[in-house]
C-alpha atoms as a PDB file:
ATOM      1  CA  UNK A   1     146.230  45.446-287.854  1.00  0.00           C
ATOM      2  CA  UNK A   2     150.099  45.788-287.398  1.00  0.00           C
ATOM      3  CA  UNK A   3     151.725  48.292-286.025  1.00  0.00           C
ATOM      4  CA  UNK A   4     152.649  52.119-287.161  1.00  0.00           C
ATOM      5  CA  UNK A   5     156.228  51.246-287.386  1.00  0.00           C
ATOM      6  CA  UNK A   6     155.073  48.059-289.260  1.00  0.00           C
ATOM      7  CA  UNK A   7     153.255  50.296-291.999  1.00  0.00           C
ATOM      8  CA  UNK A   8     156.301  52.320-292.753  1.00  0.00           C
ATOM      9  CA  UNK A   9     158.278  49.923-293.388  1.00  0.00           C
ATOM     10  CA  UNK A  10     156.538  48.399-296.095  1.00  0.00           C
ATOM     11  CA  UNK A  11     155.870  51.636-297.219  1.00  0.00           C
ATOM     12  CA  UNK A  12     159.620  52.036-297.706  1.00  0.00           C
ATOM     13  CA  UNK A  13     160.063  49.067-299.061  1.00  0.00           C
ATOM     14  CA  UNK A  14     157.546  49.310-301.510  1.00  0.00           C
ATOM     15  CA  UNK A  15     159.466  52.590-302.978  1.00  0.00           C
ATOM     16  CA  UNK A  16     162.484  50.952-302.903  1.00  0.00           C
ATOM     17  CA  UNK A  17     161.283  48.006-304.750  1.00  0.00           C
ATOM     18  CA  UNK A  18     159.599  50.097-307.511  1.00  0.00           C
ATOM     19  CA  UNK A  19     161.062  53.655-307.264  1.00  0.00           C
ATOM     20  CA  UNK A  20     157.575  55.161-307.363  1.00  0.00           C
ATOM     21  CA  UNK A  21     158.423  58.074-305.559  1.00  0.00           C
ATOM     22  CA  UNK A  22     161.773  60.072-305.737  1.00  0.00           C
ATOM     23  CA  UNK A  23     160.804  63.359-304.578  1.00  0.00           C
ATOM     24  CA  UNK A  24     160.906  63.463-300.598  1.00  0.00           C
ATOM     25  CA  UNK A  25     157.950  65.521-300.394  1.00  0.00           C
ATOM     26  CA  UNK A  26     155.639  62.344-302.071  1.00  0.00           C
ATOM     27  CA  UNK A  27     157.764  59.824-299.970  1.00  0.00           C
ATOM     28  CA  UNK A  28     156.690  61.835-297.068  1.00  0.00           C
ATOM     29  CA  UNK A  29     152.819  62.142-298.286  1.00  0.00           C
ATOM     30  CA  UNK A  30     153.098  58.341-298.876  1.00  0.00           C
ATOM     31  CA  UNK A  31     154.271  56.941-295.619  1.00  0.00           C
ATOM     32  CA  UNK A  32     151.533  59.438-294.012  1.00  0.00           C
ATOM     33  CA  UNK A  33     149.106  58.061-295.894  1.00  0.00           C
ATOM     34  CA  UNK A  34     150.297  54.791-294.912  1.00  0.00           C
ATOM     35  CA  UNK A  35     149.020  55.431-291.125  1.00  0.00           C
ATOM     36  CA  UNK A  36     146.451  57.865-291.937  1.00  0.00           C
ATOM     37  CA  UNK A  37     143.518  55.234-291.930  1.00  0.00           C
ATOM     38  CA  UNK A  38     144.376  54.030-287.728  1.00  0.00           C
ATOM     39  CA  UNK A  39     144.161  58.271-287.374  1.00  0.00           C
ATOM     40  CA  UNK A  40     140.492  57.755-286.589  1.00  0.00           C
ATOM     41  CA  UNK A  41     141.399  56.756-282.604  1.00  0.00           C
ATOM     42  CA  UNK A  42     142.402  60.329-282.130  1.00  0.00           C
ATOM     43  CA  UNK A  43     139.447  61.976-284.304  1.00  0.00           C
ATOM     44  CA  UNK A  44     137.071  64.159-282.224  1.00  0.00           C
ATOM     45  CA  UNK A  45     134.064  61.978-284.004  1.00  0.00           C
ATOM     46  CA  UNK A  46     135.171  58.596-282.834  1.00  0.00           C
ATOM     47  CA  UNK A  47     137.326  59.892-279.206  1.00  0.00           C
ATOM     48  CA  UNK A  48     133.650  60.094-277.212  1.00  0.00           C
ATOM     49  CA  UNK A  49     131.476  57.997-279.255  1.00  0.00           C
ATOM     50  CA  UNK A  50     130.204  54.563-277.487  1.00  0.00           C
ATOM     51  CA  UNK A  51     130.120  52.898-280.461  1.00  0.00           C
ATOM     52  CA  UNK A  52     132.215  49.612-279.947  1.00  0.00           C
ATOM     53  CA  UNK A  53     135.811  50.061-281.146  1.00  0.00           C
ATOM     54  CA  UNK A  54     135.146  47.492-284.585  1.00  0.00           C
ATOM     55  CA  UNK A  55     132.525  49.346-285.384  1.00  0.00           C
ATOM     56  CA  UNK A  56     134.485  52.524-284.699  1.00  0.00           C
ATOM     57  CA  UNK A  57     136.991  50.877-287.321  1.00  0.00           C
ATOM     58  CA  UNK A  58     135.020  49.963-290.277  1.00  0.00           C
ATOM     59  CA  UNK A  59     134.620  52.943-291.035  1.00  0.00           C
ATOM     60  CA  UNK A  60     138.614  54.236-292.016  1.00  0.00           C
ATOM     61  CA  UNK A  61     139.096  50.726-292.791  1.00  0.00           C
ATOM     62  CA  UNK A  62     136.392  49.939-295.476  1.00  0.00           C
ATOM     63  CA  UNK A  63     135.305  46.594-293.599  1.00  0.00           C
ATOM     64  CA  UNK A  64     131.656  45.470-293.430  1.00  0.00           C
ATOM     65  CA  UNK A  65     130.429  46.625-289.662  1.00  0.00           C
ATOM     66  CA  UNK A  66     131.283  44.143-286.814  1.00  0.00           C
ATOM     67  CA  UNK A  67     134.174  42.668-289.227  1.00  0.00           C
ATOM     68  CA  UNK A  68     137.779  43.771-289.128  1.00  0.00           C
ATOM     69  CA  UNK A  69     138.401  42.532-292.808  1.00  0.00           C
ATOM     70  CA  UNK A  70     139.439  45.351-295.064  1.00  0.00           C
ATOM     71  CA  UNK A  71     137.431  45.464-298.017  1.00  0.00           C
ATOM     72  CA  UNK A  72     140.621  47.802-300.035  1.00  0.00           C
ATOM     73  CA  UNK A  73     138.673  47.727-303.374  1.00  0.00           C
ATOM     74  CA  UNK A  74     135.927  48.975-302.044  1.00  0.00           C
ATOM     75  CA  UNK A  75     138.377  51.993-301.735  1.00  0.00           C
ATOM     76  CA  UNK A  76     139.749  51.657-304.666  1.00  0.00           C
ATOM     77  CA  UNK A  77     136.327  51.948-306.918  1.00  0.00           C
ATOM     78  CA  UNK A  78     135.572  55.204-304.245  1.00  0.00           C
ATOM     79  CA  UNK A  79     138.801  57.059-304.536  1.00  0.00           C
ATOM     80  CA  UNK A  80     140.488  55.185-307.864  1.00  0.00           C
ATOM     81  CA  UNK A  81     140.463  59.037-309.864  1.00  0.00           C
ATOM     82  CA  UNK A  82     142.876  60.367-307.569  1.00  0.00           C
ATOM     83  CA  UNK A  83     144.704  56.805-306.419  1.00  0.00           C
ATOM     84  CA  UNK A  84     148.331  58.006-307.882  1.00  0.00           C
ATOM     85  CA  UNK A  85     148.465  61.022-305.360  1.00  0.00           C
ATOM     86  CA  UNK A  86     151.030  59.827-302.832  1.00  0.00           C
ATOM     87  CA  UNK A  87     148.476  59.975-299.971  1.00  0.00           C
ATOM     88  CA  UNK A  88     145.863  58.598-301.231  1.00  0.00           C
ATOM     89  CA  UNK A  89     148.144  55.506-302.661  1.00  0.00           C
ATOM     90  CA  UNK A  90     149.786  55.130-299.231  1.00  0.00           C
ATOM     91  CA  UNK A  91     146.183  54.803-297.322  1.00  0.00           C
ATOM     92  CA  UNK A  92     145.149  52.109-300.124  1.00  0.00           C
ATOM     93  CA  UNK A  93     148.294  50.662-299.228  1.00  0.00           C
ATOM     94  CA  UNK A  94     147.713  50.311-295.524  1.00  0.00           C
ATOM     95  CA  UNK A  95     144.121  48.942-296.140  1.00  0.00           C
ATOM     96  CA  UNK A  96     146.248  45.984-298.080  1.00  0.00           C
ATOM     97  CA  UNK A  97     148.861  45.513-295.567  1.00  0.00           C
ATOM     98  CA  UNK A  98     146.197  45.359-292.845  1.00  0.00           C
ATOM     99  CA  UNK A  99     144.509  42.387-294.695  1.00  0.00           C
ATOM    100  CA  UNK A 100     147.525  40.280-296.167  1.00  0.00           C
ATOM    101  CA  UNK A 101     149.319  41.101-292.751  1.00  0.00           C
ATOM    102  CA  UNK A 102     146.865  38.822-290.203  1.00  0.00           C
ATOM    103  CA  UNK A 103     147.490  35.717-292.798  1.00  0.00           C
ATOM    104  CA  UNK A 104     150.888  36.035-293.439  1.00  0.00           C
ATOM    105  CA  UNK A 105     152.251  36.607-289.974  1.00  0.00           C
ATOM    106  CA  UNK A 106     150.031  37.335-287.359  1.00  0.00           C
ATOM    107  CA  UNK A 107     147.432  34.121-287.389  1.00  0.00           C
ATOM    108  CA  UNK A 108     151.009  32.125-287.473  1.00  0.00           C
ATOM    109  CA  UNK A 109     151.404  32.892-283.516  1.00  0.00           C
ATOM    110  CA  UNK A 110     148.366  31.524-282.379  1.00  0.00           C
ATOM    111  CA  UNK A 111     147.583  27.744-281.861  1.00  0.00           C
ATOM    112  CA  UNK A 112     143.952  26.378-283.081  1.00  0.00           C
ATOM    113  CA  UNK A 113     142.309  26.489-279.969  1.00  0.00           C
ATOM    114  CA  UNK A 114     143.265  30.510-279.791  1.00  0.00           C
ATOM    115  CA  UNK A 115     146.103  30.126-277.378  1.00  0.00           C
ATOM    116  CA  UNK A 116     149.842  31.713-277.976  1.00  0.00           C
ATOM    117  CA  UNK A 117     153.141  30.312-279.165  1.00  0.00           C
ATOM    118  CA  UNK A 118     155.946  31.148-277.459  1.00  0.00           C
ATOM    119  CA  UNK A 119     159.380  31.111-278.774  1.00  0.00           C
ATOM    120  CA  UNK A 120     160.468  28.502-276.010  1.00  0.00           C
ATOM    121  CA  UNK A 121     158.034  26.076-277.255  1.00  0.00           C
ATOM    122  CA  UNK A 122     155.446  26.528-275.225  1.00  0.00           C
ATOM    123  CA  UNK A 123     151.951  27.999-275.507  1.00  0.00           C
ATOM    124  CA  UNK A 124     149.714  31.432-272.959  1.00  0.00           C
ATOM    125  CA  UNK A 125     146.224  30.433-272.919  1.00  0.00           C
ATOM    126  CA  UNK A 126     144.319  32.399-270.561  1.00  0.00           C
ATOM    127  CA  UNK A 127     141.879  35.765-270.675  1.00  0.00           C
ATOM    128  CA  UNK A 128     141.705  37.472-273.743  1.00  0.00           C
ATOM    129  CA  UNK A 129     142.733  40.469-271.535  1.00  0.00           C
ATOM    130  CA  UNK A 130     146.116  38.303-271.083  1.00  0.00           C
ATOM    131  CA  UNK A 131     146.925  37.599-274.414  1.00  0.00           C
ATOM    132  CA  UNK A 132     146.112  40.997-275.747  1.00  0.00           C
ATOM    133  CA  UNK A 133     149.039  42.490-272.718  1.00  0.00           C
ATOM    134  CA  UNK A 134     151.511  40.058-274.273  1.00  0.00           C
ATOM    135  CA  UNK A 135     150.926  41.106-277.615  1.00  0.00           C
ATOM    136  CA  UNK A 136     150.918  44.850-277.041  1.00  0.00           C
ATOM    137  CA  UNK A 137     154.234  44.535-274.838  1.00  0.00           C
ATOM    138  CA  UNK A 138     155.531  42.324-278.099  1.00  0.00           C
ATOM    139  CA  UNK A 139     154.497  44.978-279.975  1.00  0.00           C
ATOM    140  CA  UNK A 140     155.882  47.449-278.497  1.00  0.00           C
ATOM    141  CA  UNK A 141     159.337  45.766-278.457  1.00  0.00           C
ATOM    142  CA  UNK A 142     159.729  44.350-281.739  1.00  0.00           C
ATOM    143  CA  UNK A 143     158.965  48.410-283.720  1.00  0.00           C
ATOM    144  CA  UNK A 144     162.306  49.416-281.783  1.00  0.00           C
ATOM    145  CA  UNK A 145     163.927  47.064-283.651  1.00  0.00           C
ATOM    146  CA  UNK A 146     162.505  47.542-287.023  1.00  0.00           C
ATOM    147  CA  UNK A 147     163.198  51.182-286.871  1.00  0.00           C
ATOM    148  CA  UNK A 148     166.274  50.752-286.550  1.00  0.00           C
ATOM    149  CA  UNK A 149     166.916  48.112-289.344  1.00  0.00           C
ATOM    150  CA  UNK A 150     164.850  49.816-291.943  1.00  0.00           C
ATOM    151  CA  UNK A 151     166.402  53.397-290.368  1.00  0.00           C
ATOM    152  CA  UNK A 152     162.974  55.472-290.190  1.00  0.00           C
ATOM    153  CA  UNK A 153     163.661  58.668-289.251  1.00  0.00           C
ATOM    154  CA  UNK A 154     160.610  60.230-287.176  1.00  0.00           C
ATOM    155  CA  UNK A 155     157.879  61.920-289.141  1.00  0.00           C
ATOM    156  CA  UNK A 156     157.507  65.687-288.695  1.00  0.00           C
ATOM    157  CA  UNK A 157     154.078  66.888-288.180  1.00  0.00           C
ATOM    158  CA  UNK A 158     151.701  67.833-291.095  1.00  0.00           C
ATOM    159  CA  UNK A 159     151.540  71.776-291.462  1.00  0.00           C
ATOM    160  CA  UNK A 160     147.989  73.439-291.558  1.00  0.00           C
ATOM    161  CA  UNK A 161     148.420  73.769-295.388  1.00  0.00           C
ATOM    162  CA  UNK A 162     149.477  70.255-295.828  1.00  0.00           C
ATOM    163  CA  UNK A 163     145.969  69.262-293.610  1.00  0.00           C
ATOM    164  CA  UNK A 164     143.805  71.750-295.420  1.00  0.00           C
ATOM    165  CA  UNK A 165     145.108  70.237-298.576  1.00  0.00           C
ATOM    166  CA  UNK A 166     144.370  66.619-297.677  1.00  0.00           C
ATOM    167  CA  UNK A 167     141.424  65.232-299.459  1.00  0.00           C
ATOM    168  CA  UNK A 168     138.432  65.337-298.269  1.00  0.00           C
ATOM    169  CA  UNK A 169     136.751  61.810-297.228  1.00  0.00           C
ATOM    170  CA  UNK A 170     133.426  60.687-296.151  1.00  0.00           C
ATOM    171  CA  UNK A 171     134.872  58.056-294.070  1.00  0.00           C
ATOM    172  CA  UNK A 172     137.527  59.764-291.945  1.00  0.00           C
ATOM    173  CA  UNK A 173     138.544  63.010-290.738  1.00  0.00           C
ATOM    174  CA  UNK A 174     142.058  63.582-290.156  1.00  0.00           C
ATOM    175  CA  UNK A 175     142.196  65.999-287.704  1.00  0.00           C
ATOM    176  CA  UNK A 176     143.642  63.438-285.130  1.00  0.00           C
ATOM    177  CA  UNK A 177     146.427  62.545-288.048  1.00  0.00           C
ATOM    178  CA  UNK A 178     149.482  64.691-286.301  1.00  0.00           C
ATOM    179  CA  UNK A 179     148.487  63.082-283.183  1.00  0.00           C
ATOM    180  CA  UNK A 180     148.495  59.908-284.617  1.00  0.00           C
ATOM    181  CA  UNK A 181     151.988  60.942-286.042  1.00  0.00           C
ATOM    182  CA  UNK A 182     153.477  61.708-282.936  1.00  0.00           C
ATOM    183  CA  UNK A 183     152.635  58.441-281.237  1.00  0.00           C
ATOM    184  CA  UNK A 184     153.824  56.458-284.186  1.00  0.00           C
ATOM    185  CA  UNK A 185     157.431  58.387-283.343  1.00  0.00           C
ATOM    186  CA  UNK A 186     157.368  57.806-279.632  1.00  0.00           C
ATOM    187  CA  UNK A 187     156.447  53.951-280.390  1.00  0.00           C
ATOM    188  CA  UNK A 188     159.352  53.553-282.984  1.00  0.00           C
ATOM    189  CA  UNK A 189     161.762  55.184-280.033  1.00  0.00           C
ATOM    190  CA  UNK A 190     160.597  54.029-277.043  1.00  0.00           C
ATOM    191  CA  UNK A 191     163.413  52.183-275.149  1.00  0.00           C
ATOM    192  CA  UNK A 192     160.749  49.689-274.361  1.00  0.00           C
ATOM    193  CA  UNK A 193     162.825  46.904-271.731  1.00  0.00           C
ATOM    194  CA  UNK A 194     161.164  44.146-272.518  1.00  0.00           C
ATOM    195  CA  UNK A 195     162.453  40.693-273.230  1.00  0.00           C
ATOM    196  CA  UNK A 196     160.077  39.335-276.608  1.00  0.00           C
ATOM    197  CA  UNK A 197     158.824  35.865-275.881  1.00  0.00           C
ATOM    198  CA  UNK A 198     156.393  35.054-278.868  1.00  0.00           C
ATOM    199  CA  UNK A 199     157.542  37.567-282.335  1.00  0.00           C
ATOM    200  CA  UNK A 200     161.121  36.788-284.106  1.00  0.00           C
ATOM    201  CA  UNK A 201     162.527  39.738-285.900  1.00  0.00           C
ATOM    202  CA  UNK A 202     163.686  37.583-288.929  1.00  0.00           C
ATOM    203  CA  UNK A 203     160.458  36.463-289.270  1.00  0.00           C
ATOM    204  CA  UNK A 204     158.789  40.362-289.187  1.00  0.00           C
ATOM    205  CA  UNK A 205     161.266  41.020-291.520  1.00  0.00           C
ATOM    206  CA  UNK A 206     160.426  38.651-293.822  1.00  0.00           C
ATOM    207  CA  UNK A 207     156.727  39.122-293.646  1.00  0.00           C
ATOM    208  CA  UNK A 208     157.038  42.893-294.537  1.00  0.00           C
ATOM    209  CA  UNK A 209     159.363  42.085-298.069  1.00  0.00           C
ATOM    210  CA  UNK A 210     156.469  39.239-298.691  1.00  0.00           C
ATOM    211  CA  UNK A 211     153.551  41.664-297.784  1.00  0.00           C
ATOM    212  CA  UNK A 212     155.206  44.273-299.977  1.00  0.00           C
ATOM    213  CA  UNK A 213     155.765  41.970-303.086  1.00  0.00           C
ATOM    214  CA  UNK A 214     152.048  41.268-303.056  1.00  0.00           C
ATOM    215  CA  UNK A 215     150.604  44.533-302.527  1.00  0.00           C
ATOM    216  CA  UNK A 216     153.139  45.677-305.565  1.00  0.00           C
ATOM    217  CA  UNK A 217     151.237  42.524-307.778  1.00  0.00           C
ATOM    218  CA  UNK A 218     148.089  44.142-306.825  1.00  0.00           C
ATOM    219  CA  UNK A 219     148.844  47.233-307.464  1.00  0.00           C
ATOM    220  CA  UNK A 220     149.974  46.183-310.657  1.00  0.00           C
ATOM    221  CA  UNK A 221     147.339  44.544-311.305  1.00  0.00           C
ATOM    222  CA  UNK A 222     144.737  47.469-310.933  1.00  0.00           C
ATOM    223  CA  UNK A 223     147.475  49.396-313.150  1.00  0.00           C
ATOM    224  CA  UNK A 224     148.546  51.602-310.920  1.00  0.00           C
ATOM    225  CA  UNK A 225     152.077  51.328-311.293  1.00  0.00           C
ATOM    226  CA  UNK A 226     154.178  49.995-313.706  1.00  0.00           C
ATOM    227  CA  UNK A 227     155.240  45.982-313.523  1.00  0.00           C
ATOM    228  CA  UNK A 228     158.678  45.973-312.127  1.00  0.00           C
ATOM    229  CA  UNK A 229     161.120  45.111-314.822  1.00  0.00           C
ATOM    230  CA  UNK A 230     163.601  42.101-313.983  1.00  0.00           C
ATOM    231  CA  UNK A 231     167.282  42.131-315.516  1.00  0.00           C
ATOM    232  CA  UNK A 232     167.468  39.132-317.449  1.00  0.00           C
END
């Protein structure tokens, strides 16, 4: 749903919010796991199949065929033995910030009748082919500045032993994961000129503390990790 870029940082916020992870070796695993579920565009199963790119999708992404809606406990009940290991946490993770993500910022930029707001007031109707430029150039502008704010530093490549050690899913394989990683660093540093006409940064920036308090309630919830404790 969002971005690479968009995944990280509420993967970082999420550890700095609940200090989950201190070693950088599970930070790392975490925030890979965090884009490891969109890895399935550059997998040799799904890079010549026909197979129409949502149904392509449900697969990483636990959602019922022809449906983009994540279905992350459906995960959860699969994978829950080994849910603490920082990959496999961080792709639960990105199945959660896929779903809360379209309702609490992305269905906001659209009008009822499917058109686009624009931040002068004003609304792109149009081809869905015209909409979906706008958004990807939007996209594409708005990472390079949430890079920079939330300073992510580029991801170096898995190592064959870190892949070989990856666990092994029915759902996914992950040889197209460095691939995956690479583009993710070449979107968060692309000197993109573009001038954004429809996402506000304050507003991205908002959505990713609120998406990360409520996938840390969940998580909670399930008892994963421990409730955050509040000074009083």
């Amino acid at each position: 749903m969002p971005a690479a870029t968009i995944h990280r940082c509420v993967a970082k916020k999420i550890i700095e919010m609940t200090n989950i992870y201190t070693k950088d070796e599970d930070k790392y695993l975490f925030e890979v796991g965090c884009i490891a579920p969109d890895s399935w565009k550059n997998s040799k199963r799904f890079k010549n199949s026909t197979l129409p790119k949502k149904q392509k999708r449900c697969y990483s992404h636990f959602s019922p065929k022809d449906s983009y809606i994540e279905l992350y406990l459906d995960f959860y009940t699969k994978y829950g033995p080994n849910i603490r290991e920082p990959f496999m946490l961080g792709y639960l993770v990105h199945l959660m910030t896929d779903f809360f993500w379209r309702y609490l910022i992305f269905y906001n930029y659209f009008n009822k009748d499917g058109s686009i707001k624009l931040i002068n007031g004003r609304s792109v109707n149009g081809e869905k082919g015209v909409r979906k430029t706008l958004l990807k150039n939007e996209t594409m502008k708005i990472v390079t500045y949430l890079a920079k704010d939330y300073e992510l530093n580029n991801l170096a490549n898995l190592t064959s032993r870190e892949l070989n050690r990856l666990p092994v899913m029915d759902e996914i394989e992950f040889d197209g994961l460095n691939e995956a990683i690479d583009y993710d660093n070449f979107e968060a540093n692309n000197d993109f000129k573009y001038e954004l006409m429809v996402y506000k940064v304050p507003e991205f920036k908002n959505g990713i503390t609120k998406c990360a308090n409520i996938i840390i309630g969940e998580l909670t919830n399930l008892g994963i990790i421990e409730p955050i404790k509040k000074d009083l």
